[in-house]
C-alpha atoms as a PDB file:
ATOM      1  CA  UNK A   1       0.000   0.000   0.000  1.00  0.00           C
ATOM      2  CA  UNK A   2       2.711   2.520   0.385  1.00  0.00           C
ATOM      3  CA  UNK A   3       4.517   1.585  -2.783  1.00  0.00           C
ATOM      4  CA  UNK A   4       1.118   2.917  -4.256  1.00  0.00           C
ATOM      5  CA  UNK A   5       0.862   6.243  -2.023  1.00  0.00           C
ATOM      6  CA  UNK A   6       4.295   6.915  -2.831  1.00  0.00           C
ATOM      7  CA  UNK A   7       3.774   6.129  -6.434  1.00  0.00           C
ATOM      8  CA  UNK A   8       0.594   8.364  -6.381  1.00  0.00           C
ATOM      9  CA  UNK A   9       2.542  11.152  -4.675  1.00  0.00           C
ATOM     10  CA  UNK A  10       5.052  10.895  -7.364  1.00  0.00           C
ATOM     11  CA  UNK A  11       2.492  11.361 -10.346  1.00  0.00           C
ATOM     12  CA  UNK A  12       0.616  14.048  -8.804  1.00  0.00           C
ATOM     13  CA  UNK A  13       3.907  16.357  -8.436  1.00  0.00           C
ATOM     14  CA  UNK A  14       4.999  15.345 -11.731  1.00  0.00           C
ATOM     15  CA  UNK A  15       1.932  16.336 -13.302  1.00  0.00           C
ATOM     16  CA  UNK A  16       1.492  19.553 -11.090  1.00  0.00           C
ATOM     17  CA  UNK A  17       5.250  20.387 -11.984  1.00  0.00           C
ATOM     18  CA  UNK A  18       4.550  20.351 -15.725  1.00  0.00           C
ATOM     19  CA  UNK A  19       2.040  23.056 -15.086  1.00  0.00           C
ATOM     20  CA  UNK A  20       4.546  25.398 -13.753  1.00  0.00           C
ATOM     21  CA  UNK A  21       7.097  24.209 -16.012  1.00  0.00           C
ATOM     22  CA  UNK A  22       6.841  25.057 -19.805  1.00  0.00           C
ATOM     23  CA  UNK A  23       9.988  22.500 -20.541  1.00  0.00           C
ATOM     24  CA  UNK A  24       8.040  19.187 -19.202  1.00  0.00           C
ATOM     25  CA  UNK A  25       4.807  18.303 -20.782  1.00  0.00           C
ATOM     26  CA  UNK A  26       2.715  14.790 -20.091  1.00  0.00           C
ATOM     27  CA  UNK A  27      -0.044  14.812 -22.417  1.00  0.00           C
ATOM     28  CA  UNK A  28      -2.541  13.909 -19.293  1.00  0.00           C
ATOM     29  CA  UNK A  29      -2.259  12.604 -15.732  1.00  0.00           C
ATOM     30  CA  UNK A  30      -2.544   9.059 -16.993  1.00  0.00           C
ATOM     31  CA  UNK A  31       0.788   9.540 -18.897  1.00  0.00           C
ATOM     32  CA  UNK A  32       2.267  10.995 -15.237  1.00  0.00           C
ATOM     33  CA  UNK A  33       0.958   7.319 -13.630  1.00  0.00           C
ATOM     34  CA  UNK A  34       3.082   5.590 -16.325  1.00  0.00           C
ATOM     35  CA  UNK A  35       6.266   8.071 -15.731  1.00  0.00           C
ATOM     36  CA  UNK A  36       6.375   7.281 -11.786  1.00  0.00           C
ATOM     37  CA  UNK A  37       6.017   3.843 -12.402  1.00  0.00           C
ATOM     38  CA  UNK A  38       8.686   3.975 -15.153  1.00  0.00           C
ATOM     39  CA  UNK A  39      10.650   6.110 -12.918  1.00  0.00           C
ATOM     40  CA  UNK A  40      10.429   4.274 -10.142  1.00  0.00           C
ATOM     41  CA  UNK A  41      11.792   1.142 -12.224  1.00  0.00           C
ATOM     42  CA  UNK A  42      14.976   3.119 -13.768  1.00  0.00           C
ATOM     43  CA  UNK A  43      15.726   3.904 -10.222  1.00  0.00           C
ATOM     44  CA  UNK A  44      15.581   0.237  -9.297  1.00  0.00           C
ATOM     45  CA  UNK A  45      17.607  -0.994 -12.326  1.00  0.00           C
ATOM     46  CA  UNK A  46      19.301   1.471 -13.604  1.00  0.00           C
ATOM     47  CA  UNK A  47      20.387   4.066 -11.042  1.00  0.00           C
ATOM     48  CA  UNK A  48      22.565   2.051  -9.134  1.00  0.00           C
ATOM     49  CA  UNK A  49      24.630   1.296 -12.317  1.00  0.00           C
ATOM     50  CA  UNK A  50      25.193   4.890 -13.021  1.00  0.00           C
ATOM     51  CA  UNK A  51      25.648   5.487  -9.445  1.00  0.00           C
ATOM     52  CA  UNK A  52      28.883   3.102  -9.501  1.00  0.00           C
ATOM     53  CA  UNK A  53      30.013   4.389 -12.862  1.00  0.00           C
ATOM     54  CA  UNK A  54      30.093   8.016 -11.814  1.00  0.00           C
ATOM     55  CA  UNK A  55      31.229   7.616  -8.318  1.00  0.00           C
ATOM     56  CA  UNK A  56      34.283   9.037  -8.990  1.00  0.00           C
ATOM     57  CA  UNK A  57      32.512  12.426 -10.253  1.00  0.00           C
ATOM     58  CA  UNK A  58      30.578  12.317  -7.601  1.00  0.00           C
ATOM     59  CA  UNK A  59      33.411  11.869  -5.390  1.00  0.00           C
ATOM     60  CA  UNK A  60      35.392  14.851  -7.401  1.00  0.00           C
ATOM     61  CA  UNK A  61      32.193  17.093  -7.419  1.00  0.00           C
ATOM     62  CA  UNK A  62      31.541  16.486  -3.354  1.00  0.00           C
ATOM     63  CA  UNK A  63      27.987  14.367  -4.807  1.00  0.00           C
ATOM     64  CA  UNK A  64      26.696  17.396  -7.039  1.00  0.00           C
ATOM     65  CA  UNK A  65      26.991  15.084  -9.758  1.00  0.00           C
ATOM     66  CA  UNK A  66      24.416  12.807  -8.399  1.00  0.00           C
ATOM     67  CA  UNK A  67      21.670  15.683  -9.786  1.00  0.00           C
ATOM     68  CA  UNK A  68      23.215  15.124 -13.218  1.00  0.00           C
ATOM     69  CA  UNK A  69      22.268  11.707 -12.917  1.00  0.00           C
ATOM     70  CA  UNK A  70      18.843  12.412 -11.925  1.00  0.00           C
ATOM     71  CA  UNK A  71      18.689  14.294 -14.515  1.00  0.00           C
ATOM     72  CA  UNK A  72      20.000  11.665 -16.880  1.00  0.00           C
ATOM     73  CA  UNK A  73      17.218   9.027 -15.464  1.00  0.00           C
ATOM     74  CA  UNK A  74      14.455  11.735 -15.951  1.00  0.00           C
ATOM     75  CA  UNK A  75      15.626  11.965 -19.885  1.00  0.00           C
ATOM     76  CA  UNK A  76      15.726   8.095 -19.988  1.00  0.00           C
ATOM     77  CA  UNK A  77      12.120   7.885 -18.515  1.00  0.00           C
ATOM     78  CA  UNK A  78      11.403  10.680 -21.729  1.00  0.00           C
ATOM     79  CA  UNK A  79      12.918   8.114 -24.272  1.00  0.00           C
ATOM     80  CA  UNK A  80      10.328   5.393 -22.970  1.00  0.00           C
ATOM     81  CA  UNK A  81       7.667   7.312 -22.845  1.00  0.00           C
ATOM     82  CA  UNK A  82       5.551   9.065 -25.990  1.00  0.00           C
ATOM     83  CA  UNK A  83       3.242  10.894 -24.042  1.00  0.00           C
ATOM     84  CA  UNK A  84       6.436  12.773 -21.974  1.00  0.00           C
ATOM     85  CA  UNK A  85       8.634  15.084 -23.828  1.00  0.00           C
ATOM     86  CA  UNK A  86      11.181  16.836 -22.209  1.00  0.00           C
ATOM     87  CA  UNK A  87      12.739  19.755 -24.035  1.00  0.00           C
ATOM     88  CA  UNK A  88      16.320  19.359 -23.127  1.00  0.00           C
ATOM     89  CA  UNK A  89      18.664  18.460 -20.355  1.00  0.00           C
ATOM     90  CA  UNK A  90      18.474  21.830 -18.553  1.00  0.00           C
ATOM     91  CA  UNK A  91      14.913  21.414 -18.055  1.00  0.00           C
ATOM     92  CA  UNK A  92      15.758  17.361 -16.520  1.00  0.00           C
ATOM     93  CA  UNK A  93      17.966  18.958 -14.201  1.00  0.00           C
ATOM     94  CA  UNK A  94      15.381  21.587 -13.044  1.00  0.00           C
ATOM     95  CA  UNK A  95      12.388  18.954 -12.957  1.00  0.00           C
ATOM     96  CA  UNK A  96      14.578  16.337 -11.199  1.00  0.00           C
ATOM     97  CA  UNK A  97      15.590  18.743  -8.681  1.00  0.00           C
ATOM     98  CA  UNK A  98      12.021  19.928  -7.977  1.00  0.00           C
ATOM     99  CA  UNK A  99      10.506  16.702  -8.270  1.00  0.00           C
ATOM    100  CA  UNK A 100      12.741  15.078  -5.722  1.00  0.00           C
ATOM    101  CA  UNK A 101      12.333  17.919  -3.248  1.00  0.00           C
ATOM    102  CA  UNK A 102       9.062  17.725  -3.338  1.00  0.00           C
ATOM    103  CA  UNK A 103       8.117  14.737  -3.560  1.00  0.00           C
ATOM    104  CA  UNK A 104      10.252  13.961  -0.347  1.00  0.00           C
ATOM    105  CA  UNK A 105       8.140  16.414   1.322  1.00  0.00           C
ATOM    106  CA  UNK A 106       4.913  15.054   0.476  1.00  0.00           C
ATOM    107  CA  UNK A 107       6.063  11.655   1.392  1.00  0.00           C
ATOM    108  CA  UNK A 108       6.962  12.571   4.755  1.00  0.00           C
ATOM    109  CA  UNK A 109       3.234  13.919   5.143  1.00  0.00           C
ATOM    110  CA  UNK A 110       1.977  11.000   4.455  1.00  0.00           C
ATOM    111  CA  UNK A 111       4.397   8.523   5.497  1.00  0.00           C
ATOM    112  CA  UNK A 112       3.276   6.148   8.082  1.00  0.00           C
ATOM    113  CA  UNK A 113       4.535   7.199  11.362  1.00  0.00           C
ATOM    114  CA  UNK A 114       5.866   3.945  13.138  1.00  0.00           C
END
C-alpha cells in the first residue's frame, strides 16, 4: 500500500510540476501514472549502475553530480515514454531537482509514522 501512495505522490507532483514548467509536458495525468512507475523502475535498475560508474565524479564534485544523474534518469524515462517530452537536459535537471524535493516532502506527510 505505500509503494502505491508513494507512487501516487510521485504522479501528482509530476503532473502539477509540468504546469509550472513550460519545458516538461505529459499529455494527461494518466501519462504521469506511467512516468512514476517507469521512474520508479529506472531507479531500481538502472540508477545504481550509473551510481557506480560516476562515483568518482561524484566523489570529485563532493555528490553534485548525483543531480546530473537524476537528470539523466528523468531523460531516460522521456525516451520510454511518448506521451512525456522533455525539451532538453536543462529542463531534466530543473524537474529532477524539484521533483525530488518535493516529492520527499509530500512523502513525509503522508508517510506512516511507526
Amino acid at each position: 500500500m505505500n509503494l502505491i501512495i508513494r507512487l501516487l505522490i510521485t504522479a501528482i507532483v509530476a503532473f502539477l510540476l509540468t504546469k509550472i514548467l513550460p519545458g516538461v509536458h505529459f499529455t494527461g495525468f494518466s501519462a504521469a501514472v506511467i512516468f512514476a512507475i517507469v521512474l520508479a523502475l529506472l531507479n531500481l535498475i538502472v540508477k545504481p549502475v550509473l551510481n557506480i560508474l560516476g562515483l568518482p565524479l561524484t566523489i570529485i564534485t563532493l555528490g553534485l553530480f548525483t543531480l546530473v544523474i537524476n537528470a539523466v534518469i528523468i531523460l531516460i524515462a522521456d525516451y520510454f515514454i511518448d506521451s512525456m517530452t522533455v525539451d532538453g537536459f536543462w529542463w531534466a535537471f530543473l524537474f529532477s531537482i524539484l521533483l525530488s524535493v518535493i516529492t520527499s516532502l509530500a512523502n513525509s506527510l503522508f508517510s506512516d509514522k511507526d
